[in-house]
C-alpha atoms as a PDB file:
ATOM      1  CA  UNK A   1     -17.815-177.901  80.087  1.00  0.00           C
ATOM      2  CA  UNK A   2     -21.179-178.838  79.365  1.00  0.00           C
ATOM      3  CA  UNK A   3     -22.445-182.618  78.187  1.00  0.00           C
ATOM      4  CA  UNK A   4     -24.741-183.175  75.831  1.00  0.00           C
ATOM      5  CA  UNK A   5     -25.916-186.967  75.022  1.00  0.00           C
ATOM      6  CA  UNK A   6     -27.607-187.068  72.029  1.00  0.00           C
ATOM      7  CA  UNK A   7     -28.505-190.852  72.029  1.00  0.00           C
ATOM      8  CA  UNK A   8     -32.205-190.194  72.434  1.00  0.00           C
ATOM      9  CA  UNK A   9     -32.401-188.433  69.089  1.00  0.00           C
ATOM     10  CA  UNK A  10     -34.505-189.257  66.581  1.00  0.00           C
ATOM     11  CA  UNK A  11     -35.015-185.991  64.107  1.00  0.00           C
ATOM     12  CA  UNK A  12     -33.829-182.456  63.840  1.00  0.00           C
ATOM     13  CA  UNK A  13     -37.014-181.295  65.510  1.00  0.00           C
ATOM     14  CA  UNK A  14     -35.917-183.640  69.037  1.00  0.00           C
ATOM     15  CA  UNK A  15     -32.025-182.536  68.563  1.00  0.00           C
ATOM     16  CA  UNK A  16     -33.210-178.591  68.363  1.00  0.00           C
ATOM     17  CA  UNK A  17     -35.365-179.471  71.822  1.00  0.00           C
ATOM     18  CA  UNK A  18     -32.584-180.751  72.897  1.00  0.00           C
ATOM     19  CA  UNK A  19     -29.826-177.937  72.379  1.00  0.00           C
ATOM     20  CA  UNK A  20     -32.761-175.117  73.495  1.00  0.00           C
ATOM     21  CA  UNK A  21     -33.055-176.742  76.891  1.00  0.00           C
ATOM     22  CA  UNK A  22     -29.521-177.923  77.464  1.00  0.00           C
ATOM     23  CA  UNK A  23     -28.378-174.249  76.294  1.00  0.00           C
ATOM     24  CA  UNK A  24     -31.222-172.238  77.763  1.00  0.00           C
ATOM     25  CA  UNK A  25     -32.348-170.922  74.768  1.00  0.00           C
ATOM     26  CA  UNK A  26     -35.456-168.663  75.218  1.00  0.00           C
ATOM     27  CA  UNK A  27     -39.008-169.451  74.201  1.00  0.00           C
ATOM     28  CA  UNK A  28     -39.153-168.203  71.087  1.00  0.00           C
ATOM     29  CA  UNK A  29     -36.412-170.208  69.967  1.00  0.00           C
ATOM     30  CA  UNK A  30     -36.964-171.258  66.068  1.00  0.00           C
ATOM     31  CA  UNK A  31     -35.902-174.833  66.408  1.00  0.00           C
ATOM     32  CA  UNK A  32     -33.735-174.212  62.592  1.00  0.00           C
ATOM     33  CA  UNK A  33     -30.151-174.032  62.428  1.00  0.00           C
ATOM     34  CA  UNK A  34     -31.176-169.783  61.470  1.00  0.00           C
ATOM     35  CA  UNK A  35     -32.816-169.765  64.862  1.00  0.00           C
ATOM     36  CA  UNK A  36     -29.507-171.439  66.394  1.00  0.00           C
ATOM     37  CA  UNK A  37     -26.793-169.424  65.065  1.00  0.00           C
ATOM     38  CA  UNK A  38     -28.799-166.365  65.975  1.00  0.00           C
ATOM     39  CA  UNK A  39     -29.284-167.977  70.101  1.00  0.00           C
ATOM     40  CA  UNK A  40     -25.919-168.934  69.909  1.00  0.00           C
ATOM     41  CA  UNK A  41     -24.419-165.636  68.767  1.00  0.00           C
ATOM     42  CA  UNK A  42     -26.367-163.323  70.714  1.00  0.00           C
ATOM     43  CA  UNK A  43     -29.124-164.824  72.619  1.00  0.00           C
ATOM     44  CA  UNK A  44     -27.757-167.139  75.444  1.00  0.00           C
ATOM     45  CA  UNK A  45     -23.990-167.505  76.898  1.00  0.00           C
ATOM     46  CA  UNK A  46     -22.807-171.044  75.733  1.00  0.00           C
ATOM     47  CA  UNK A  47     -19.810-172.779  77.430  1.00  0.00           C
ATOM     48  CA  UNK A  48     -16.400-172.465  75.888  1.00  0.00           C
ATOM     49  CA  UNK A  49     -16.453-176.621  76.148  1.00  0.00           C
ATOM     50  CA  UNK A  50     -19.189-178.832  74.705  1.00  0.00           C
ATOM     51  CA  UNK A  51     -19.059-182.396  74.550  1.00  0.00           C
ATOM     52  CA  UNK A  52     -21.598-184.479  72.760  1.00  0.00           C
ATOM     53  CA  UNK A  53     -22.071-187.620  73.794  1.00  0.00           C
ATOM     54  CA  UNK A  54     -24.012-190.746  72.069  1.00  0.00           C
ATOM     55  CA  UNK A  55     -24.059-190.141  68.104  1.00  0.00           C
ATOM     56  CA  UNK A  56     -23.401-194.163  67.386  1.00  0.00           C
ATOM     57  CA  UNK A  57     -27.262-194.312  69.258  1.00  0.00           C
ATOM     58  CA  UNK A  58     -28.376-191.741  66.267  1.00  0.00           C
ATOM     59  CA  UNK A  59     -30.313-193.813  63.627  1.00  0.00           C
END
């Protein structure tokens, strides 16, 4: 399972930084929720478990 605490999230742009580092997505990565679905369908291996951690911080 992999953790993910969002609580230092401001905007989409710092959530998509986020996911491409936590999930190792490449590069190139688009930082949209196109560029996502394609990294996360194809791209990279993601954990059968995530937990996200720290949305009551998200304001």
């Amino acid at each position: 399972m992999v953790t993910i605490d969002v609580s230092s999230v401001a905007n989409e742009d710092e959530l998509h930084q986020l996911l491409q580092r936590e999930f190792g997505f490449p590069d190139f990565y688009g930082r949209n929720w196109n560029a996502f679905w394609d990294a996360v369908s194809g791209l990279v291996s993601v954990p059968e478990h995530v937990r996200f951690t720290g949305w009551g911080a998200v304001g």
